[in-house]
C-alpha atoms as a PDB file:
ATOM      1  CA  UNK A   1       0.000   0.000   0.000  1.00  0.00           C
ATOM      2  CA  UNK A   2       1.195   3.519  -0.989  1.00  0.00           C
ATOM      3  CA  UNK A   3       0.477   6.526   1.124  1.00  0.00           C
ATOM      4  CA  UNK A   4       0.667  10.078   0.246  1.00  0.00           C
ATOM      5  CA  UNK A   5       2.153  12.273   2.675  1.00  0.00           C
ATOM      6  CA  UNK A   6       2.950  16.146   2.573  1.00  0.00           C
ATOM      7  CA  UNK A   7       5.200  18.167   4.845  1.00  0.00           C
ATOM      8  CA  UNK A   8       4.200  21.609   5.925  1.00  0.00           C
ATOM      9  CA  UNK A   9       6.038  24.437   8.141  1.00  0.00           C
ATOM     10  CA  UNK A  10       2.993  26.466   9.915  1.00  0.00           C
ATOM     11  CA  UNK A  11       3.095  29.681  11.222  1.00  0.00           C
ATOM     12  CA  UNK A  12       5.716  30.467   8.968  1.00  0.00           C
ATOM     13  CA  UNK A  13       5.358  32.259   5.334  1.00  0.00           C
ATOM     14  CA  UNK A  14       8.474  30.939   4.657  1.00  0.00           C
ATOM     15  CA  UNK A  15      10.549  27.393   4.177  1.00  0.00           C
ATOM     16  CA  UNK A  16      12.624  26.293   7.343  1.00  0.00           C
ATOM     17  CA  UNK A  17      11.168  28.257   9.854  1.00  0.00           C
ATOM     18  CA  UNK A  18       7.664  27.947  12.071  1.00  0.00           C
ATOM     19  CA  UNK A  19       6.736  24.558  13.031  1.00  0.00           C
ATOM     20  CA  UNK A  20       6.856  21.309  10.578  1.00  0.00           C
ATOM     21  CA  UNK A  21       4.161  18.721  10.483  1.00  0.00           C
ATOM     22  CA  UNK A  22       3.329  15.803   7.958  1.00  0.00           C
ATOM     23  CA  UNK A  23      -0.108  15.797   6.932  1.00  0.00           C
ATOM     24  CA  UNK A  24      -1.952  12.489   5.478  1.00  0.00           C
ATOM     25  CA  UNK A  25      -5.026  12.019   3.873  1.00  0.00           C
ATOM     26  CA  UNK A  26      -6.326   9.120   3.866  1.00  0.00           C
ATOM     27  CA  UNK A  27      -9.642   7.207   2.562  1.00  0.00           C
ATOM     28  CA  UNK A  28      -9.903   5.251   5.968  1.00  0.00           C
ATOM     29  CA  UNK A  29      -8.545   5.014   9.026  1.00  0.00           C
ATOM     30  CA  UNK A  30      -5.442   2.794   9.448  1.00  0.00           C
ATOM     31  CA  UNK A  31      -4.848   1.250  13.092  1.00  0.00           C
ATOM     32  CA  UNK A  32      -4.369   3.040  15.651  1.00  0.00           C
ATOM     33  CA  UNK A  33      -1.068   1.415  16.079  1.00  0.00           C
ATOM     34  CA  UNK A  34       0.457   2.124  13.038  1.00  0.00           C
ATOM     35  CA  UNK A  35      -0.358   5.542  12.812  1.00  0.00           C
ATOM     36  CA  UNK A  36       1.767   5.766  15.453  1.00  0.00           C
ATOM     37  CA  UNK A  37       4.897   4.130  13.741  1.00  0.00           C
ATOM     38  CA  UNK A  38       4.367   6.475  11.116  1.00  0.00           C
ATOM     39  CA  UNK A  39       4.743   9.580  13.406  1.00  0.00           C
ATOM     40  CA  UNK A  40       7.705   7.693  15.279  1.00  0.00           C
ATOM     41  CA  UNK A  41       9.245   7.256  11.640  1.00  0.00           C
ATOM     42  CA  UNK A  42       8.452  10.531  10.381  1.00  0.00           C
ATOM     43  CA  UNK A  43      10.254  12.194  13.788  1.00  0.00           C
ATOM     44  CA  UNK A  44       8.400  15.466  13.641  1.00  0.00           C
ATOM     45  CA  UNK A  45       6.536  16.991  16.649  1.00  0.00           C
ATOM     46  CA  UNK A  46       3.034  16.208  15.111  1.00  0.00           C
ATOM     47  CA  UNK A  47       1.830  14.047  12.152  1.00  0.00           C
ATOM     48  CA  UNK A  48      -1.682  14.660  11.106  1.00  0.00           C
ATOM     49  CA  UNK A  49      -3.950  12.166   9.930  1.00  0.00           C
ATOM     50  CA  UNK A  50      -7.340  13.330   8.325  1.00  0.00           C
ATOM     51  CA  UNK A  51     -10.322  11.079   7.041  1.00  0.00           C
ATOM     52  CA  UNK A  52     -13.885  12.631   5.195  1.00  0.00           C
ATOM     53  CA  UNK A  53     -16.271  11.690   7.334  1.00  0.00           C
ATOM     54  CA  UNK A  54     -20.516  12.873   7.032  1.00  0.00           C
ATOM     55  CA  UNK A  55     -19.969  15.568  10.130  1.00  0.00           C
ATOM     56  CA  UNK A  56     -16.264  17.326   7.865  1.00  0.00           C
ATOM     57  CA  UNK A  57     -12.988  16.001   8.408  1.00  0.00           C
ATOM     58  CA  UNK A  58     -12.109  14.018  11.326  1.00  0.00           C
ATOM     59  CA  UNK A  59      -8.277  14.556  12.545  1.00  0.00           C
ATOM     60  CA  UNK A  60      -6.332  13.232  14.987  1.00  0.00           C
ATOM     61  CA  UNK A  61      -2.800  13.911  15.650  1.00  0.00           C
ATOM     62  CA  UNK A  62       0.312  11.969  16.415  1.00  0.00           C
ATOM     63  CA  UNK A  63       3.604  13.078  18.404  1.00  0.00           C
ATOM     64  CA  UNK A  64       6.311  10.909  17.634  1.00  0.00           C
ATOM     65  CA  UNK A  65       5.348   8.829  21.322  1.00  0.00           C
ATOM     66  CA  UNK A  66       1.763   9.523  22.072  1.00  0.00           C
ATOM     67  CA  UNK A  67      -1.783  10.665  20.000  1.00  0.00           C
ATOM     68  CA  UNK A  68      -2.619  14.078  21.599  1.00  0.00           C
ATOM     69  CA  UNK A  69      -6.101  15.862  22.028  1.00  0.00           C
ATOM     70  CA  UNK A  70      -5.171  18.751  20.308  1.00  0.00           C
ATOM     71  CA  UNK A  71      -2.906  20.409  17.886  1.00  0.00           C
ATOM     72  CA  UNK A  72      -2.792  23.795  16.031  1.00  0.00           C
ATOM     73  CA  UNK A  73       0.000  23.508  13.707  1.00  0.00           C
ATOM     74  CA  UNK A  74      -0.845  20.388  12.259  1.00  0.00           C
ATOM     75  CA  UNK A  75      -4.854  21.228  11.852  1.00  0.00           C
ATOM     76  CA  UNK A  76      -3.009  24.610   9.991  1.00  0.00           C
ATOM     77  CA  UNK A  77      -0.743  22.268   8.096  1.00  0.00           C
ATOM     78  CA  UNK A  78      -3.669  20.036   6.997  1.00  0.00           C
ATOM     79  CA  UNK A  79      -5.964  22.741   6.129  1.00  0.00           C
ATOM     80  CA  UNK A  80      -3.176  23.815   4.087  1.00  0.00           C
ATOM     81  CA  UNK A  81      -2.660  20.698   2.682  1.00  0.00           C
ATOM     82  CA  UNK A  82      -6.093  20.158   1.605  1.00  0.00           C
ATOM     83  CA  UNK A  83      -6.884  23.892   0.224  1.00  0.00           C
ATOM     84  CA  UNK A  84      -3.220  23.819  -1.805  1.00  0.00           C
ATOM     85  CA  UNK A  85      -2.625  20.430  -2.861  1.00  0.00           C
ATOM     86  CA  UNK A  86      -6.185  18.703  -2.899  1.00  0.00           C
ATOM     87  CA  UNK A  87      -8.300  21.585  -4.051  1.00  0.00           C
ATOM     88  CA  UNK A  88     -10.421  22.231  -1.278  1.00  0.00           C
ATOM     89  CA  UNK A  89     -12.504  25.517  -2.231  1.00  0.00           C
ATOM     90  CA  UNK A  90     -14.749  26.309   0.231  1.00  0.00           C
ATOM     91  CA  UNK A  91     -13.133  29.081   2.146  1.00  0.00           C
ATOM     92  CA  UNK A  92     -13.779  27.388   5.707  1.00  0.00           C
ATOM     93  CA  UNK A  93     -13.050  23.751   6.457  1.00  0.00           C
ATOM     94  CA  UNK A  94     -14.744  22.138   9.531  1.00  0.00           C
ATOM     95  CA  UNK A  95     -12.642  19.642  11.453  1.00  0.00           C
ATOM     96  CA  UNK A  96     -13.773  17.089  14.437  1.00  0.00           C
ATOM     97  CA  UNK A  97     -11.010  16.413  17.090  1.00  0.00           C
ATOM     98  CA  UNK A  98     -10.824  14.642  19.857  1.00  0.00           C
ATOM     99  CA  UNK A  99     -11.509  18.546  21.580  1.00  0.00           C
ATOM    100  CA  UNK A 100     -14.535  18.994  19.898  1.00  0.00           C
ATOM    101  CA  UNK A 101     -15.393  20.745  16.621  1.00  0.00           C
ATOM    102  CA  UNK A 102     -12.557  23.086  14.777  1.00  0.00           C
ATOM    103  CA  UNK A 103     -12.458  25.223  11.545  1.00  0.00           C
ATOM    104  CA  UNK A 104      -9.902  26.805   9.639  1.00  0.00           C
ATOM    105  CA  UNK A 105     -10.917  29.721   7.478  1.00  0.00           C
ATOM    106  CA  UNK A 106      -8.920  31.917   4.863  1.00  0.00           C
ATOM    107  CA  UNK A 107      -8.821  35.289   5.810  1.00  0.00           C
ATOM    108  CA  UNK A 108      -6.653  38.074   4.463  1.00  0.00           C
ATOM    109  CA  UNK A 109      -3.741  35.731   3.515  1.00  0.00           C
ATOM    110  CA  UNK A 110      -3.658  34.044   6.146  1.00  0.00           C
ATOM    111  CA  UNK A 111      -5.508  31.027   7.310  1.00  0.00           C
ATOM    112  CA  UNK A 112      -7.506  31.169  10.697  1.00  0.00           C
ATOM    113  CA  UNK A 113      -8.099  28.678  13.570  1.00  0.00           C
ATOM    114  CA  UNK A 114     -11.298  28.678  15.532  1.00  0.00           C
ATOM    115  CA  UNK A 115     -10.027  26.187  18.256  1.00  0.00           C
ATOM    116  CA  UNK A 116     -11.834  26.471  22.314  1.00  0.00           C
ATOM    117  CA  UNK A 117     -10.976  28.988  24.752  1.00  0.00           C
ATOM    118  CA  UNK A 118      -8.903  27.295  27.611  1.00  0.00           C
ATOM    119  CA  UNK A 119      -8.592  30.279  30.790  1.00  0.00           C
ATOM    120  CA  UNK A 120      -6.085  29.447  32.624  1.00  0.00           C
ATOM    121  CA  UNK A 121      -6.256  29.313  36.892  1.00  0.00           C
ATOM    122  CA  UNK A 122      -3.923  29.714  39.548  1.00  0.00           C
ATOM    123  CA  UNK A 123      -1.813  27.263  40.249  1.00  0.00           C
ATOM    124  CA  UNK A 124       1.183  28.893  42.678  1.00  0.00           C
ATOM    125  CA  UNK A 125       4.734  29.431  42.173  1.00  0.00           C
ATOM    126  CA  UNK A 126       6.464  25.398  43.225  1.00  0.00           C
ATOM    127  CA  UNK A 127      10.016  24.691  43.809  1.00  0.00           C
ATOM    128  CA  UNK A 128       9.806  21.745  41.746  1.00  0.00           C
ATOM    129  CA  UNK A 129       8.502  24.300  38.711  1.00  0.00           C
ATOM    130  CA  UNK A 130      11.261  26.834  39.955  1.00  0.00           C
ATOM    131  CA  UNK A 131      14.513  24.213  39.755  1.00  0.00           C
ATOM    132  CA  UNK A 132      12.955  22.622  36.481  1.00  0.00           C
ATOM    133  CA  UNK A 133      12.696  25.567  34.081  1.00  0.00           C
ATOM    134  CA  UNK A 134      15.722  27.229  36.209  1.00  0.00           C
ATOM    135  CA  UNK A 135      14.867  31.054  36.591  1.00  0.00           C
ATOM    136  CA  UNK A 136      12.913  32.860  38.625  1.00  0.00           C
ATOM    137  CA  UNK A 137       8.749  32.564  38.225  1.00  0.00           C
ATOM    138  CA  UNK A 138       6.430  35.063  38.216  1.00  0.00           C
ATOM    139  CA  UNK A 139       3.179  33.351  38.565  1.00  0.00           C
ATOM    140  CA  UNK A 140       2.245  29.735  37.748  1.00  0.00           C
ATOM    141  CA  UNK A 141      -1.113  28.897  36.365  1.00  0.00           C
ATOM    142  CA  UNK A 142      -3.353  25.675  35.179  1.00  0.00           C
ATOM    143  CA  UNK A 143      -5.030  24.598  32.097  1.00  0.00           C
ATOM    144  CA  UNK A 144      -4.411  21.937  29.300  1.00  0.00           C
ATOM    145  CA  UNK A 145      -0.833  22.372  30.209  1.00  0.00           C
ATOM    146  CA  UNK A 146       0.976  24.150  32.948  1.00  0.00           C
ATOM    147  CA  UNK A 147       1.533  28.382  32.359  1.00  0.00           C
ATOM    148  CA  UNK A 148       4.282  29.658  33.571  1.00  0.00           C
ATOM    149  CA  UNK A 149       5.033  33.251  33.909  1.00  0.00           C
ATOM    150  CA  UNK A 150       8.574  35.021  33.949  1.00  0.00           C
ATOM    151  CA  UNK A 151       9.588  38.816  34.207  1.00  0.00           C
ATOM    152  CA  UNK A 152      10.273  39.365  30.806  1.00  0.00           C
ATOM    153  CA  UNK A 153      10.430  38.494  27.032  1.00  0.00           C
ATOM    154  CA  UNK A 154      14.533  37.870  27.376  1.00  0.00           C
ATOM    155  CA  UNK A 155      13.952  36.194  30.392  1.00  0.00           C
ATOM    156  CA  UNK A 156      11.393  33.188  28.467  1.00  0.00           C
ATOM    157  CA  UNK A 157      14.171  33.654  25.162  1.00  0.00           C
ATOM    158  CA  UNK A 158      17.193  32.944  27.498  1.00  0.00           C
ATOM    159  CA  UNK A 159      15.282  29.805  30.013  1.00  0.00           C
ATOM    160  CA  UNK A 160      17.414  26.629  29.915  1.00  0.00           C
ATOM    161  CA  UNK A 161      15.011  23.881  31.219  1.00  0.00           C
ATOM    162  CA  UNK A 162      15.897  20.291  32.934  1.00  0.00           C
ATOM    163  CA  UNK A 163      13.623  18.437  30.591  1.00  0.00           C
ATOM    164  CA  UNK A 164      14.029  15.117  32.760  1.00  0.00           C
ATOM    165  CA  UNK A 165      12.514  17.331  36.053  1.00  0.00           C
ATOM    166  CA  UNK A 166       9.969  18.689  33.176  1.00  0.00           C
ATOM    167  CA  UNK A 167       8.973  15.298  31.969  1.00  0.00           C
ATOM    168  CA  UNK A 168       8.330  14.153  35.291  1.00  0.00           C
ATOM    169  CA  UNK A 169       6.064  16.993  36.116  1.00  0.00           C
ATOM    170  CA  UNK A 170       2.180  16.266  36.200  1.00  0.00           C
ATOM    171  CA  UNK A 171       1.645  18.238  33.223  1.00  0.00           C
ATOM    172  CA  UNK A 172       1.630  16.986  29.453  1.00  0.00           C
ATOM    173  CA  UNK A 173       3.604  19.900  28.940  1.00  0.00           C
ATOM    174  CA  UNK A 174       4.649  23.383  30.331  1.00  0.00           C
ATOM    175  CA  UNK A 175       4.387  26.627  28.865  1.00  0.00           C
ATOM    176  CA  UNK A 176       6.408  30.016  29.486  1.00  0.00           C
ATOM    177  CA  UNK A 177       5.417  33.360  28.785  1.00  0.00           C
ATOM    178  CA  UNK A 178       6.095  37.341  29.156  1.00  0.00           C
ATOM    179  CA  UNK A 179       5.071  40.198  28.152  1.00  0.00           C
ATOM    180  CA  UNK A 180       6.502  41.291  24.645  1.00  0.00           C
ATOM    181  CA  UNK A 181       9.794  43.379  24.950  1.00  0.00           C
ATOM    182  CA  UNK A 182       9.158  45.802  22.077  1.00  0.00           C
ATOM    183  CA  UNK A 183       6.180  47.101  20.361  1.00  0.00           C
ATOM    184  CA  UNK A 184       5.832  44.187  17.303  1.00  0.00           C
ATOM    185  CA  UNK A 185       4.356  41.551  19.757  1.00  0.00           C
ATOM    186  CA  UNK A 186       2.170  41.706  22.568  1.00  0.00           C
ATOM    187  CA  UNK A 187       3.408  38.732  24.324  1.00  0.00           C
ATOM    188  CA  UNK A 188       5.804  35.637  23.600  1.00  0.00           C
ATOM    189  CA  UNK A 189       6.389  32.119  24.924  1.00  0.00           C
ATOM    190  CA  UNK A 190       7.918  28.713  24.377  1.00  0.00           C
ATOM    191  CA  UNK A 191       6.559  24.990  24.832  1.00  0.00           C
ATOM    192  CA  UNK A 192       8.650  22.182  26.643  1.00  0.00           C
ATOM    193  CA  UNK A 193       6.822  18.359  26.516  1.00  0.00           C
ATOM    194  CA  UNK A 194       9.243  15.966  26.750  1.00  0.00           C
ATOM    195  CA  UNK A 195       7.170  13.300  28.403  1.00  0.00           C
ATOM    196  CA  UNK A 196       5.088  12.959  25.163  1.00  0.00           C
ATOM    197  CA  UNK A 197       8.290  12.802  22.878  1.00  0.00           C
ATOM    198  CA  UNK A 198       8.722  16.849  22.601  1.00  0.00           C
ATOM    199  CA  UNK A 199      11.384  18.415  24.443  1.00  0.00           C
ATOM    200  CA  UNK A 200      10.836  22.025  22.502  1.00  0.00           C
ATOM    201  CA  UNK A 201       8.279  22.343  20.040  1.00  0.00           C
ATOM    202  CA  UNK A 202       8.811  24.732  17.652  1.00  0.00           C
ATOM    203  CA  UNK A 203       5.022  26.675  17.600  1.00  0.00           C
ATOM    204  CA  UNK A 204       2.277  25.176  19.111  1.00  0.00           C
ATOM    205  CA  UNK A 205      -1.433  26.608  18.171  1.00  0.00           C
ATOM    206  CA  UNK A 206      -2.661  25.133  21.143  1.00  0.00           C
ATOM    207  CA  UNK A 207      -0.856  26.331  23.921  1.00  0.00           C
ATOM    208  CA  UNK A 208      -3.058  29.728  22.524  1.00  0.00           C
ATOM    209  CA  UNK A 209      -5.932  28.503  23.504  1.00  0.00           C
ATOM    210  CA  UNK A 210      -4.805  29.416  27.268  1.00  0.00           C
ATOM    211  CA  UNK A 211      -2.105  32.145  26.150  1.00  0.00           C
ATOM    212  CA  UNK A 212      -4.822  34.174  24.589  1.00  0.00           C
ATOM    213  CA  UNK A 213      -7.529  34.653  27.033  1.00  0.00           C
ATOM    214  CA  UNK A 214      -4.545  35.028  30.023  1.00  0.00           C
ATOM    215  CA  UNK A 215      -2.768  38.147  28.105  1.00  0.00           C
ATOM    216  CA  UNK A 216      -6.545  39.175  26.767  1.00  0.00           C
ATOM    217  CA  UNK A 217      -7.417  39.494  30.159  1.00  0.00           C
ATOM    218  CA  UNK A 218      -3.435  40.977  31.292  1.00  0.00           C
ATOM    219  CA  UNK A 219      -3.053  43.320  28.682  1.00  0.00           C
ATOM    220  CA  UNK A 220      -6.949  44.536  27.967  1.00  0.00           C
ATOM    221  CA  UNK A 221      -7.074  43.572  24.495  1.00  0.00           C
ATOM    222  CA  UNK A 222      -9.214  41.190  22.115  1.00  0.00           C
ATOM    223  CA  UNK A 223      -6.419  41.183  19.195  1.00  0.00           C
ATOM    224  CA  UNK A 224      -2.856  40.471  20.082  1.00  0.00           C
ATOM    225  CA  UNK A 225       0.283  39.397  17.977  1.00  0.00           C
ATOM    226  CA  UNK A 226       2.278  36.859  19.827  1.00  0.00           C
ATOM    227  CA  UNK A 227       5.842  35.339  19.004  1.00  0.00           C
ATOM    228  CA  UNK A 228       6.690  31.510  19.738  1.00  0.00           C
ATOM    229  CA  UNK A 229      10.487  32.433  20.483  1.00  0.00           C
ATOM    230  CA  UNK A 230      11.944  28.856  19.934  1.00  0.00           C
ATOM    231  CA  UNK A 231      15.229  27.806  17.443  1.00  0.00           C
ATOM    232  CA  UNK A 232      13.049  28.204  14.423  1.00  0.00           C
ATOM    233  CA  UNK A 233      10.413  30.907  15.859  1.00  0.00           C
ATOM    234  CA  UNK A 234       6.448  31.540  14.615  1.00  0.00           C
ATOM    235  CA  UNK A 235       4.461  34.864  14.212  1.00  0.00           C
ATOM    236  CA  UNK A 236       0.321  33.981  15.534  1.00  0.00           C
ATOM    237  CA  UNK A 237      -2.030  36.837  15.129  1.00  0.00           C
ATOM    238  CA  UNK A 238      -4.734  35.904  17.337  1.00  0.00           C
ATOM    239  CA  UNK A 239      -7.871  37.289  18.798  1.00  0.00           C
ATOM    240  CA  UNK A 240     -10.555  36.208  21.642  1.00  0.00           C
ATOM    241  CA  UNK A 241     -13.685  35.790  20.584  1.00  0.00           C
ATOM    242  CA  UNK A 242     -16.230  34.524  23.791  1.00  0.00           C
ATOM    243  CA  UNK A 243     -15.270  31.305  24.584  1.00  0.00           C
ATOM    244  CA  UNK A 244     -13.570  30.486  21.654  1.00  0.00           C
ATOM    245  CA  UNK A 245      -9.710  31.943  20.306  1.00  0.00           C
ATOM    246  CA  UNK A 246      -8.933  32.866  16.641  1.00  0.00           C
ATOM    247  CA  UNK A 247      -5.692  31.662  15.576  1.00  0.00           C
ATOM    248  CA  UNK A 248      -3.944  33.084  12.310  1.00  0.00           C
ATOM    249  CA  UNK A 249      -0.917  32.299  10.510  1.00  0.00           C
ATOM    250  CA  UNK A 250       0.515  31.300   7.354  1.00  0.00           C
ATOM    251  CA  UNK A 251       1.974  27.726   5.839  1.00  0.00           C
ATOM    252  CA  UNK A 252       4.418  26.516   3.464  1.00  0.00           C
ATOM    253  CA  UNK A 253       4.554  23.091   1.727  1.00  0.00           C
ATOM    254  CA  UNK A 254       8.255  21.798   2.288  1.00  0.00           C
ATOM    255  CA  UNK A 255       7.573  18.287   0.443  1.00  0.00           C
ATOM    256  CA  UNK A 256       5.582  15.364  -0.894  1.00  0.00           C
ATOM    257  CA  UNK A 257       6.415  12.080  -0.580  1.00  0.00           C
ATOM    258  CA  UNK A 258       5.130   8.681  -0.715  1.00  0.00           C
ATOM    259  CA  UNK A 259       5.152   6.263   2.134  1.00  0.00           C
ATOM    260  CA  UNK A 260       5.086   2.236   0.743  1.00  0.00           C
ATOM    261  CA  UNK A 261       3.585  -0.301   3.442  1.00  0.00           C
ATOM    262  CA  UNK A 262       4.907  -3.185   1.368  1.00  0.00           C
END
């Protein structure tokens, strides 16, 4: 059996930057176990699988360890994917997750996420937090994943995290954020998850869905530009919308490929 397979950096309107996910479309689901080799083969933070189903397209998303709940650079990637490649033309394609309905629209360029709203809550500064992201904490909050905040944008840019005392946190993954440095972004942040096979990922949508209402709220304003600061660094332009976040960026096919099952 042949599969087609197309690689995509997200949040990035250019090649080698933003985040890179494989995208498949398939006719019918394979096993749930070896959709998971494939991710583990492929090596990137997410692979994306998407099937037509009566309710849209059903997705589901593969780190290279574990199957996740949700994932915005890969549902960019695949909308992508399926508007560039497979001639999608409907300006809005609905998606069904694991988390519940999602859509990505074209708008201005760009394409748009309409993923859930996730507030964060306090948590409290820990030690264990503290010595595992070693530097000094702001504030520690509690969603999806864990939000940490530190004193500034060069602060978040310069943290060297234990990613053994991070995997062994009971949190899929931990966030850090400040308040954007200059006047281009309104806030930045990075993502560690090593104990689901991602010790930095690159951008991560989803981690917006609690970064967005948190600065919203912070900052006292619906529309706000945010930076992923990582190795390879992503521009989001996002915006809170009721209990629901808009998520923009742009993509860029890297490859196709086929993938032969014997």
């Amino acid at each position: 059996m042949q599969l087609e397979f197309h690689q995509v950096d997200a949040f990035s309107d250019r090649l080698f930057a933003g985040n890179p996910a494989m995208v498949y479309r398939l006719d019918a689901w394979l096993s749930d176990e070896l959709m998971q080799h494939i991710a583990t083969e492929h090596n990137l933070s997410e692979t994306a699988f998407v099937v037509r189903e009566a309710q849209g397209w059903h997705i589901r998303w593969f780190t290279p360890t574990h199957e996740v709940p949700l994932c915005g650079h890969a549902t960019l990637a695949s909308a992508h994917v399926l508007f560039e490649v497979y001639g999608e033309t409907a300006d809005t394609i609905d998606f069904v997750g694991k988390s519940g309905p999602l859509s990505v629209t074209r708008e201005n360029g760009r394409l748009l996420l309409d993923f859930p709203a996730m507030p964060p809550s306090e948590v409290g500064v820990t030690v264990d937090v503290e010595r595992a992201l070693g530097t000094e904490i702001v504030d520690v909050l509690g969603s999806a994943e864990l939000l940490v905040v530190l004193e500034s944008e060069q602060a978040v840019r310069e943290c060297k995290p234990d990613f053994a005392a991070i995997a062994r946190l009971p949190w899929p993954g931990v966030i850090v954020t400040a308040k954007g440095d200059g006047e281009r972004y309104d806030f930045v942040s990075r993502y560690f998850a090593p104990a689901i096979g991602i010790p930095e990922d690159p951008v991560t949508g989803s981690t917006h869905c609690s970064l967005i209402p948190y600065w919203s709220a912070r900052l006292n304003k619906f529309s706000l530009t945010a930076y992923q600061c990582s190795a390879r660094g992503g521009e989001l332009f996002c915006r809170l919308e009721g209990d629901r976040v808009k998520i923009g960026g742009h993509a860029a096919l890297v490859a196709s490929g086929t993938l032969s099952l014997g």
